[in-house]
C-alpha atoms as a PDB file:
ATOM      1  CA  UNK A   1       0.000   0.000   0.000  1.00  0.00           C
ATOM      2  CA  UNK A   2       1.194   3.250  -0.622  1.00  0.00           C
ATOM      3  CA  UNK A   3       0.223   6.740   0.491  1.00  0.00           C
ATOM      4  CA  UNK A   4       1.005   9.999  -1.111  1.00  0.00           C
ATOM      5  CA  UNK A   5       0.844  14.060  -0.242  1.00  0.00           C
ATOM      6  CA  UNK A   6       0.949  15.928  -2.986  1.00  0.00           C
ATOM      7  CA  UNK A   7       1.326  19.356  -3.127  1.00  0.00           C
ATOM      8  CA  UNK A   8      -2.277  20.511  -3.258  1.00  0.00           C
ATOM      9  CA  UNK A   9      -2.717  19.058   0.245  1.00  0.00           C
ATOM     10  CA  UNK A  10      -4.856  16.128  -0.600  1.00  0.00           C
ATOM     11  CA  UNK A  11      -3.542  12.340   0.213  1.00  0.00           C
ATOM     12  CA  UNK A  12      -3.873   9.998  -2.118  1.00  0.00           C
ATOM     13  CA  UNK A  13      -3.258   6.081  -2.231  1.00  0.00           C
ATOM     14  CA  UNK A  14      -1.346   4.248  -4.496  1.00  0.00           C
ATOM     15  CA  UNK A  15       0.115   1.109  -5.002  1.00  0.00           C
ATOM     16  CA  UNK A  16       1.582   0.359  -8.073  1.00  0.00           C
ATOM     17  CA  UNK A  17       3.611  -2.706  -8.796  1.00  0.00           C
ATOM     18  CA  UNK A  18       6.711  -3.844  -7.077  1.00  0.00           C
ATOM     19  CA  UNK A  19       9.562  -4.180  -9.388  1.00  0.00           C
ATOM     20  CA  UNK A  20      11.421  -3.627 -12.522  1.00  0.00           C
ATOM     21  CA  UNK A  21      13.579  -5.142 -14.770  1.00  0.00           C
ATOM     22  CA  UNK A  22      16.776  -3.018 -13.801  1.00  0.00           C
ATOM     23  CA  UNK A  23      19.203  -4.425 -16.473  1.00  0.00           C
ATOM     24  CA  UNK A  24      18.309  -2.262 -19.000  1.00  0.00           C
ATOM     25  CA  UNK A  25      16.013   0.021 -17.117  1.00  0.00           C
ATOM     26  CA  UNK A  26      18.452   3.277 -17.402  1.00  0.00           C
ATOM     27  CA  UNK A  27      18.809   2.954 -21.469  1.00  0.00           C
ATOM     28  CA  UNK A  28      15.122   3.078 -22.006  1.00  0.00           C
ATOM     29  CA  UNK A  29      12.458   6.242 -22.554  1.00  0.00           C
ATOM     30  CA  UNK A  30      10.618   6.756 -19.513  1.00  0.00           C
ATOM     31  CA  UNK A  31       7.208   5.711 -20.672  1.00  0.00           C
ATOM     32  CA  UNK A  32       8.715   2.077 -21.529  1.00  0.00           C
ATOM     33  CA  UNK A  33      10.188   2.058 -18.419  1.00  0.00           C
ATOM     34  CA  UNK A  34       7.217   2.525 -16.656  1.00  0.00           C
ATOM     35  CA  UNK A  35       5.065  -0.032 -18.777  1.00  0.00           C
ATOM     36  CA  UNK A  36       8.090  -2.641 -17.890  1.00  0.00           C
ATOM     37  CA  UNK A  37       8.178  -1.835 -14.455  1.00  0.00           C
ATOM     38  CA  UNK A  38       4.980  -2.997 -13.883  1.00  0.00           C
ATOM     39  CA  UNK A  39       4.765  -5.745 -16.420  1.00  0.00           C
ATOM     40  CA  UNK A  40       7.699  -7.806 -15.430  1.00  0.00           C
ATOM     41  CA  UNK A  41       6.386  -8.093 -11.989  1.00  0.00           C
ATOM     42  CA  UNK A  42       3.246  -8.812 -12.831  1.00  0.00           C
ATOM     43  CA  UNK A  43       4.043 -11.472 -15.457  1.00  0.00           C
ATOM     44  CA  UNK A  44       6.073 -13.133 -12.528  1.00  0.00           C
ATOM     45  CA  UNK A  45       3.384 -13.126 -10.106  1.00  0.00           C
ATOM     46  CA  UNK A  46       0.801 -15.345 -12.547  1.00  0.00           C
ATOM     47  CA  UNK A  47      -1.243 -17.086 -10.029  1.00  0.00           C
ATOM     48  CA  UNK A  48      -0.615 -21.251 -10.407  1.00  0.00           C
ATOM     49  CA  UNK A  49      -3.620 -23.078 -11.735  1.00  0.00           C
ATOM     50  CA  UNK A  50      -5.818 -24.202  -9.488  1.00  0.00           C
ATOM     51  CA  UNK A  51      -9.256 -24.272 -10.577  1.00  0.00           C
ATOM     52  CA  UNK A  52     -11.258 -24.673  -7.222  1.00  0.00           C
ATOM     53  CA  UNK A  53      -9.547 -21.413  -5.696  1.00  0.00           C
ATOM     54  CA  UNK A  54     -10.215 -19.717  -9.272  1.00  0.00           C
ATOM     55  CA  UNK A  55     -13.410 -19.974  -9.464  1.00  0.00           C
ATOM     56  CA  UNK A  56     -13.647 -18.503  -5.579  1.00  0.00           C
ATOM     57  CA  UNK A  57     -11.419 -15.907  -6.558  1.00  0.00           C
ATOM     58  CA  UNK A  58     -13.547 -14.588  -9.476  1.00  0.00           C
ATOM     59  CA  UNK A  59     -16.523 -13.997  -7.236  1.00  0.00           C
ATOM     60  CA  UNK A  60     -14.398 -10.915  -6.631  1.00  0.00           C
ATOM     61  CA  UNK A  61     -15.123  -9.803  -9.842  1.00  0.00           C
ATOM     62  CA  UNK A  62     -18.338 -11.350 -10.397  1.00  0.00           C
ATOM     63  CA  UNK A  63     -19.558 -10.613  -7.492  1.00  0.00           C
ATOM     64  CA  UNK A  64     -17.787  -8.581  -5.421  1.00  0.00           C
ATOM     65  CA  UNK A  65     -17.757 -10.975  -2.721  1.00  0.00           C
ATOM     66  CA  UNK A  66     -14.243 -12.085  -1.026  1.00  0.00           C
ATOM     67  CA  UNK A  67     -15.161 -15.423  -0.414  1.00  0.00           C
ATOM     68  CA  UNK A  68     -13.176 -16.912   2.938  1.00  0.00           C
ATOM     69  CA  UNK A  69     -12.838 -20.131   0.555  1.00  0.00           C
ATOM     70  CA  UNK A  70     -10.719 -18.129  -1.906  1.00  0.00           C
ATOM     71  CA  UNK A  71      -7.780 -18.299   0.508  1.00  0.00           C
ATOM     72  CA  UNK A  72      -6.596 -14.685  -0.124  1.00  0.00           C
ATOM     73  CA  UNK A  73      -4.221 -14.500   2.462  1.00  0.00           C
ATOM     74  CA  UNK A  74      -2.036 -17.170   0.362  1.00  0.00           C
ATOM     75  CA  UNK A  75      -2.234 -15.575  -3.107  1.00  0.00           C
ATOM     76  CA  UNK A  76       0.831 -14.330  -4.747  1.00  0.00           C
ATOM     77  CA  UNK A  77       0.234 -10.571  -5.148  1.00  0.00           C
ATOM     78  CA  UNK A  78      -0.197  -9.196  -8.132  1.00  0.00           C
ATOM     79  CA  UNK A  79      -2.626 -11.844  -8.962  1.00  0.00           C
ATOM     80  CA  UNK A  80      -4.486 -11.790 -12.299  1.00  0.00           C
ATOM     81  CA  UNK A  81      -7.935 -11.723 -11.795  1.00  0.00           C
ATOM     82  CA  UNK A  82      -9.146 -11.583 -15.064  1.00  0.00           C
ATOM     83  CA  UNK A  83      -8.234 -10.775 -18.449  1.00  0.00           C
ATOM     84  CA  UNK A  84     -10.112  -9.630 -21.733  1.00  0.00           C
ATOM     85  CA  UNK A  85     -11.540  -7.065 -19.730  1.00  0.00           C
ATOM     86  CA  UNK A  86     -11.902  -3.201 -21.380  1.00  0.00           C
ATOM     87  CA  UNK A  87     -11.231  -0.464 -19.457  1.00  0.00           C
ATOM     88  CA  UNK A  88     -15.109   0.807 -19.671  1.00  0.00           C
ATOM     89  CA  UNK A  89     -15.904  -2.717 -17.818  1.00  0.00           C
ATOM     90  CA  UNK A  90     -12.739  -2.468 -15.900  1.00  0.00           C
ATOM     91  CA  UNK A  91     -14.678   1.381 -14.389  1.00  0.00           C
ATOM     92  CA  UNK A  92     -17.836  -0.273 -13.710  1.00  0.00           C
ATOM     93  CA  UNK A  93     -16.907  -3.552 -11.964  1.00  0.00           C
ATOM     94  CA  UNK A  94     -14.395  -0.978  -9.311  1.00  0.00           C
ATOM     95  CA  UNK A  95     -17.390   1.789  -8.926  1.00  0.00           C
ATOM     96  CA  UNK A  96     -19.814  -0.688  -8.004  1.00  0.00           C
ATOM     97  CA  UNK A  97     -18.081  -2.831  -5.915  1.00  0.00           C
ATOM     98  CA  UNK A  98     -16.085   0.332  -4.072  1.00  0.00           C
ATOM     99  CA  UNK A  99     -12.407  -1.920  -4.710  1.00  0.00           C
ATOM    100  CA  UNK A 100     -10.402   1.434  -5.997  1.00  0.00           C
ATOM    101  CA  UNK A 101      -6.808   1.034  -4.950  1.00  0.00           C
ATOM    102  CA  UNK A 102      -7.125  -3.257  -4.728  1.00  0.00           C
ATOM    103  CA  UNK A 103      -7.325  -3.512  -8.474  1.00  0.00           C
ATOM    104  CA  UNK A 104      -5.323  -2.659 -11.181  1.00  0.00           C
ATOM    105  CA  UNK A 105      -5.909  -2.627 -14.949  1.00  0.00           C
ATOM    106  CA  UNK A 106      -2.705  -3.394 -17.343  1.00  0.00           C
ATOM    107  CA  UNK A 107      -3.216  -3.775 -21.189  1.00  0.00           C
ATOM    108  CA  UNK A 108      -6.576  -5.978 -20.581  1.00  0.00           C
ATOM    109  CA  UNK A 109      -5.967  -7.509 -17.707  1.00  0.00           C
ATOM    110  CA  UNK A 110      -7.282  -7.189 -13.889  1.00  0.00           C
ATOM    111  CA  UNK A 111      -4.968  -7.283 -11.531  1.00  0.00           C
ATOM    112  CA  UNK A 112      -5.423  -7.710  -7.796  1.00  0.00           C
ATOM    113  CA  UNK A 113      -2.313  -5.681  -5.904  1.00  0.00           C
ATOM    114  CA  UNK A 114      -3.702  -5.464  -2.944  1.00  0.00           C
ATOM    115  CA  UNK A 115      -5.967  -6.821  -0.415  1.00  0.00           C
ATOM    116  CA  UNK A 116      -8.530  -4.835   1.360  1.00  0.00           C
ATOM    117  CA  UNK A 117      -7.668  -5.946   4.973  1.00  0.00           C
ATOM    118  CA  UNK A 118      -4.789  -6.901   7.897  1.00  0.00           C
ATOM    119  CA  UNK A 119      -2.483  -3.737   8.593  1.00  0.00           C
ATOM    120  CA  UNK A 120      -3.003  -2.310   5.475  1.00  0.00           C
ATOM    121  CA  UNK A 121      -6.329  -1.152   5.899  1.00  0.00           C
ATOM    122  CA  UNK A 122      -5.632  -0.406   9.602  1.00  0.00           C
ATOM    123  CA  UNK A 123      -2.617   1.968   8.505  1.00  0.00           C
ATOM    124  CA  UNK A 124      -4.809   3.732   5.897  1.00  0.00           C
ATOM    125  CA  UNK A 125      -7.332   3.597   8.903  1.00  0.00           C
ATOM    126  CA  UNK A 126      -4.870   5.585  11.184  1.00  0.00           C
ATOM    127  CA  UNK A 127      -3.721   8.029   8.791  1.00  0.00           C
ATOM    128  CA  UNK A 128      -7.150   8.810   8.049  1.00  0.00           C
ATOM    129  CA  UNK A 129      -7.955   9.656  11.736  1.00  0.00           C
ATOM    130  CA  UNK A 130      -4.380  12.027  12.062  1.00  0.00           C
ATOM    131  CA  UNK A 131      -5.861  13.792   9.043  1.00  0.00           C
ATOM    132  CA  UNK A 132      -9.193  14.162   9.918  1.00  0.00           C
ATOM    133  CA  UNK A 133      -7.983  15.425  13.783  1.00  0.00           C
ATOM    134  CA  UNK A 134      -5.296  18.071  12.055  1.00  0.00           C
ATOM    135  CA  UNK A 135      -7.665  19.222   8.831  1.00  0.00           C
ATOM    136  CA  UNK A 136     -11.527  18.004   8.389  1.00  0.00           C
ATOM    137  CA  UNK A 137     -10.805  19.108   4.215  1.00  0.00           C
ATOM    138  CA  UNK A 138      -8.638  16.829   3.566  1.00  0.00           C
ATOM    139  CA  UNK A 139      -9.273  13.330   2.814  1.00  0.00           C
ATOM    140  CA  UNK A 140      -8.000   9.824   1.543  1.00  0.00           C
ATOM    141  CA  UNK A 141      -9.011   9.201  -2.385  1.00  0.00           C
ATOM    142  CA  UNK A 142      -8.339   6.249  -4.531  1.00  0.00           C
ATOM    143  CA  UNK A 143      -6.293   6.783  -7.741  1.00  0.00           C
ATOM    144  CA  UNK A 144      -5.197   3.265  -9.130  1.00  0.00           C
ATOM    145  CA  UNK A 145      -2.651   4.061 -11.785  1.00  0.00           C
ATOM    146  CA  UNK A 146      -3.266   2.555 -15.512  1.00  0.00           C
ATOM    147  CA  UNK A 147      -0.753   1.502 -17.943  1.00  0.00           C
ATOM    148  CA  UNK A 148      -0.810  -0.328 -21.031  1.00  0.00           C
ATOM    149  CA  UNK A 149       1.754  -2.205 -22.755  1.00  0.00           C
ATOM    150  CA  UNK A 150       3.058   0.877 -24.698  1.00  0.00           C
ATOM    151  CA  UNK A 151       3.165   2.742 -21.247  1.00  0.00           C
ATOM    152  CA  UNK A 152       0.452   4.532 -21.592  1.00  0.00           C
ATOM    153  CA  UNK A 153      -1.325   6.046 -18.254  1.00  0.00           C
ATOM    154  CA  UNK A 154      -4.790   5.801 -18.087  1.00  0.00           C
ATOM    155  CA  UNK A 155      -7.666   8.132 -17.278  1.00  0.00           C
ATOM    156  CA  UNK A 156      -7.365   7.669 -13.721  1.00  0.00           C
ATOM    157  CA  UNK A 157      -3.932   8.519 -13.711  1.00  0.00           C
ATOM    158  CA  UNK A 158      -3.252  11.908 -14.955  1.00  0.00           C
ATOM    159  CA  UNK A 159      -2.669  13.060 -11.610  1.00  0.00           C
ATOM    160  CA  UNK A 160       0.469  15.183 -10.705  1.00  0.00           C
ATOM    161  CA  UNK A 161       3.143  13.415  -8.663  1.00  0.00           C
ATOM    162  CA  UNK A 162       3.103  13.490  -4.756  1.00  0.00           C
ATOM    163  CA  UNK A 163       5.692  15.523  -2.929  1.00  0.00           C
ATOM    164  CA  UNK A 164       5.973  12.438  -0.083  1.00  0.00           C
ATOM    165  CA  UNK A 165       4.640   9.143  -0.511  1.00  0.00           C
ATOM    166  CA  UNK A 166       4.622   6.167   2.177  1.00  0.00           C
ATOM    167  CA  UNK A 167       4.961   2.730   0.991  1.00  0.00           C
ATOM    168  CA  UNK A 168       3.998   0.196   3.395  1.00  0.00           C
ATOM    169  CA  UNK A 169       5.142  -3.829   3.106  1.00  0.00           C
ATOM    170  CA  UNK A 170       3.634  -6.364   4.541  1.00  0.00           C
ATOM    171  CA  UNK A 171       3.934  -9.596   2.689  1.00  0.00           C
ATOM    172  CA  UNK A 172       6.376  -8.375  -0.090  1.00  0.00           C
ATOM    173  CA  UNK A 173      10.036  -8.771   0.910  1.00  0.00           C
ATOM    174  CA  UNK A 174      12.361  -5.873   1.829  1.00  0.00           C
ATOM    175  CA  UNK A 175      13.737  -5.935  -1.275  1.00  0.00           C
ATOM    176  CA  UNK A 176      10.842  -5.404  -2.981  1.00  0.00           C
ATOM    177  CA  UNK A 177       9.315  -2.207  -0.770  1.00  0.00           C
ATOM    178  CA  UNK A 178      13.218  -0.207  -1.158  1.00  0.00           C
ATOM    179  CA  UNK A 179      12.584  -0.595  -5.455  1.00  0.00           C
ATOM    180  CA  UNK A 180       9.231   0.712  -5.482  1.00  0.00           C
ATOM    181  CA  UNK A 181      10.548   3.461  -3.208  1.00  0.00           C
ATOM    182  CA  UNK A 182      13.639   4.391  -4.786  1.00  0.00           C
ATOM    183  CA  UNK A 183      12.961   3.320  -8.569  1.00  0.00           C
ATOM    184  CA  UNK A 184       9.609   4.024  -9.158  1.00  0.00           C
ATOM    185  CA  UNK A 185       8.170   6.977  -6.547  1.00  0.00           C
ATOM    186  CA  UNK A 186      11.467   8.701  -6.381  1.00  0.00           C
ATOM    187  CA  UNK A 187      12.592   8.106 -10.508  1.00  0.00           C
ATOM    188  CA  UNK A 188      13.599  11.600 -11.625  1.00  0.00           C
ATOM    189  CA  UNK A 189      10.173  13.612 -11.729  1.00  0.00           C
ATOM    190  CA  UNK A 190       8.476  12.258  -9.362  1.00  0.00           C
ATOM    191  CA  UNK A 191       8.156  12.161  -5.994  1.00  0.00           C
ATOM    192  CA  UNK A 192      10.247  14.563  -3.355  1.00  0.00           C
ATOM    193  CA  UNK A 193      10.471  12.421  -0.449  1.00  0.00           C
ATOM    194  CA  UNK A 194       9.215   8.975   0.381  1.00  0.00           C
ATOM    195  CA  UNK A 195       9.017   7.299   3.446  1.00  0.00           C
ATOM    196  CA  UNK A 196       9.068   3.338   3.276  1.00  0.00           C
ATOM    197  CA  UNK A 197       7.397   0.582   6.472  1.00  0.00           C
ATOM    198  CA  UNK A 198       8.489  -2.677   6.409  1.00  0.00           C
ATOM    199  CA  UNK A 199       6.231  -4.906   9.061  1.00  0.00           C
ATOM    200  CA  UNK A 200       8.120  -8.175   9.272  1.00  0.00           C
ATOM    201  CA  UNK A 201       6.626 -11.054  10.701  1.00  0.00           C
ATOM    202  CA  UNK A 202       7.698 -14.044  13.034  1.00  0.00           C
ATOM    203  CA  UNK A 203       4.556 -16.796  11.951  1.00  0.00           C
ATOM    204  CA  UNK A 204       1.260 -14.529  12.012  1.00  0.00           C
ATOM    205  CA  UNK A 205       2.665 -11.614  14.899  1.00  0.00           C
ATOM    206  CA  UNK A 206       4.490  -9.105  13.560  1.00  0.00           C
ATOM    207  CA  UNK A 207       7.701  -8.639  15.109  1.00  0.00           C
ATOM    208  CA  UNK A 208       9.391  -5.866  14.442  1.00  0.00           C
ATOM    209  CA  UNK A 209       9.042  -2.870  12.508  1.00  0.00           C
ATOM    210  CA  UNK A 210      11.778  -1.359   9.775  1.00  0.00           C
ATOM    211  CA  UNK A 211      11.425   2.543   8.417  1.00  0.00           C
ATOM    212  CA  UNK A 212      13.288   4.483   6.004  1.00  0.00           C
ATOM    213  CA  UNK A 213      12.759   8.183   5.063  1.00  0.00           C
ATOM    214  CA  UNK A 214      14.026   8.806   1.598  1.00  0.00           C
ATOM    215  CA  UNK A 215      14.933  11.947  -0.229  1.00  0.00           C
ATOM    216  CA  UNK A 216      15.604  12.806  -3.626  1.00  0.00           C
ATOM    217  CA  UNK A 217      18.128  15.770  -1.824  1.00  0.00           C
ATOM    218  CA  UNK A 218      20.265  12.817  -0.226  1.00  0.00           C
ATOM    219  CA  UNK A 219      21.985  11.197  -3.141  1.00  0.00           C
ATOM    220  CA  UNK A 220      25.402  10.084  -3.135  1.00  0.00           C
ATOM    221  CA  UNK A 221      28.117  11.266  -6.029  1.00  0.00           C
ATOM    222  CA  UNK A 222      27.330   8.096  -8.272  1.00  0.00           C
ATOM    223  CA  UNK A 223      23.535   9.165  -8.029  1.00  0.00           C
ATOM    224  CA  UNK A 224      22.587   6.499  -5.724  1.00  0.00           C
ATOM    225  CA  UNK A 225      19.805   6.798  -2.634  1.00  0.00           C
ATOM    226  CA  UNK A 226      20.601   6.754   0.446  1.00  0.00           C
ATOM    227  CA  UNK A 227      18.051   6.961   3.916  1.00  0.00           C
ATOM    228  CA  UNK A 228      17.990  10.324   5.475  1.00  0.00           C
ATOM    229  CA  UNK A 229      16.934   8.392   8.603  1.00  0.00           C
ATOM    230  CA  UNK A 230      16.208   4.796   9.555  1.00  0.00           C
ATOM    231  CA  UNK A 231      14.183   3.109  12.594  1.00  0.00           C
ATOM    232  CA  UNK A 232      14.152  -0.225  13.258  1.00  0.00           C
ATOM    233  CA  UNK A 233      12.112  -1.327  16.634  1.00  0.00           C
ATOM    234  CA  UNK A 234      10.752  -5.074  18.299  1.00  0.00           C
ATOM    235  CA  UNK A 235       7.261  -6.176  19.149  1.00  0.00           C
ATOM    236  CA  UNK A 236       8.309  -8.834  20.972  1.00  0.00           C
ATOM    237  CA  UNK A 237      10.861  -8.240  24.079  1.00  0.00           C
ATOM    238  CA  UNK A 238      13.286 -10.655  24.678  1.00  0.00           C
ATOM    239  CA  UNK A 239      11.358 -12.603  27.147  1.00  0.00           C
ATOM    240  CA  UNK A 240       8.399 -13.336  24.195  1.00  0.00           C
ATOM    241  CA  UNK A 241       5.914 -10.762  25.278  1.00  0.00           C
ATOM    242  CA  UNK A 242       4.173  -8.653  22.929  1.00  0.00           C
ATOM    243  CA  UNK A 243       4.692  -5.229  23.321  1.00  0.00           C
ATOM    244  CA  UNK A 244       2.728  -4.026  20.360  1.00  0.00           C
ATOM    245  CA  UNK A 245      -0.841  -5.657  20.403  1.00  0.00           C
ATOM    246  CA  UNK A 246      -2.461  -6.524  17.381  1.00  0.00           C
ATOM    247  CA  UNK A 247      -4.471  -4.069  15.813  1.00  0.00           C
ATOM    248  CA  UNK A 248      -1.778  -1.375  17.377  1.00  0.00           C
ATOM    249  CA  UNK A 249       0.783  -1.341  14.191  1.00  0.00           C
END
C-alpha cells in the first residue's frame, strides 16, 4: 500500500507494482520504463492453476464478494484476476463494488495488488484519523494508476506526482518495498520524499518494525539513494511478550 501528499494538500493512495527489470532500465524512454516496471512483476506473479480457488477468486469480480474459501491470504500478489476485460468494464466492476486502490488494470488484464484488509487497511485507517484530527478538508481518495503495454497512463492517472509518498510492506520482501521506493516513486520527476514501512513477521505476529525516510536531496556522487533516517524497533521483548498488540501497528 502506498500513500502519497501531494502538493495541493490532498492524500492519495497508491500502489503500483513492485519491481522492474533493472538491467536495461536506465537505457530506455521513460514511458517504456514505466510499462516494464509494472509488467515484469506482474508477469512473474501469474497465479498457479488451481481451478477450485479460481473460481472462488472470481466472485471478486463477479460478485464482489471475497469469499473466505478463496484463501486470499495465500495468493501471490499481483494476482491476475481476469483478463479480456476493457477499461469501460474495468470502471464499472471498481465503482460498483467500491475496490479502488485493490485492483489494477494493465493492457486488458485485472490485476489484484492489494488486499482490502490486515495492517493495510488499519494503517490507511490511522492516517485517516491524524488527518481528519489536524484538517476536516482533507481526505484519503483512490487513484489506481493505468498503464498499457506501450506505457500509456490511463484516465485515472493523470494526476500530478506526490511531494511524499509512504509505501507500506507487509507480505512483499524488503527488497521489494526499497525498489518501489527508490525506482519508481522517487525516478527523476516524481516524488520529493518517500518514506518506506516494512512490518516483518515471526509466523502470524508481527515482530518488528523497519522505516526508512528517503529523499531525492540525499543522493550520493554516483547518483545512488541513500536513507535520510532509519528506525528499526521489536514487538516482541526478549522474554516473548508482545509489546505491540495486534491491531496497534
Amino acid at each position: 500500500m502506498t500513500l502519497a501528499m501531494n502538493h495541493r494538500a490532498a492524500l492519495t493512495v497508491q500502489s503500483p507494482k513492485k519491481q522492474a527489470l533493472l538491467v536495461s532500465y536506465q537505457a530506455q524512454p521513460q514511458e517504456k520504463q514505466i510499462a516494464n516496471y509494472y509488467n515484469s512483476y506482474a508477469t512473474f506473479q501469474t497465479p498457479k492453476s488451481n481451478d477450485i480457488l479460481t473460481k472462488f477468486r472470481e466472485l471478486w469480480w463477479i460478485q464482489g464478494n471475497i469469499h473466505p474459501s478463496a484463501k486470499w491470504e495465500e495468493a501471490s500478489l499481483p494476482y491476475m484476476l481476469k483478463s479480456d476485460v476493457d477499461w469501460e468494464k474495468y470502471s464499472e466492476r471498481t465503482d460498483m463494488f467500491n475496490v479502488h486502490g485493490s485492483w489494477e488494470w494493465i493492457d486488458g488484464k485485472v490485476y489484484v495488488y492489494e488486499l482490502p484488509l490486515g495492517p493495510h487497511e488499519t494503517f490507511s485507517e490511522a492516517i485517516k484519523g491524524e488527518i481528519r484530527l489536524k484538517d476536516p478538508e482533507r481526505m484519503l481518495i483512490a487513484l489506481g494508476s493505468v498503464l498499457n503495454s506501450n506505457g500509456r497512463e490511463g484516465p485515472n492517472s493523470r494526476k500530478p506526482w506526490p511531494d511524499l509518498a509512504i509505501e507500506v510492506a507487509s507480505s512483499e520482501t524488503e527488497k521489494h518495498l526499497l525498489s518501489a521506493v527508490k525506482d519508481y516513486w522517487l525516478y527523476p520527476g516524481r516524488a520529493h520524499d518517500a518514506i518506506a514501512v516494512n512490518l516483518v513477521r515471526s509466523g502470524t505476529i508481527i515482530s518488528k518494525i523497519k522505516i526508512w525516510h528517503f529523499c531525492t536531496n540525499d543522493r550520493t556522487p554516483m547518483g545512488n539513494l541513500v536513507p535520510i533516517s532509519k528506525f528499526e524497533f521489536e514487538t516482541i521483548d526478549d522474554n516473548d511478550q508482545i509489546l505491540i498488540e495486534p491491531q496497534q501497528y
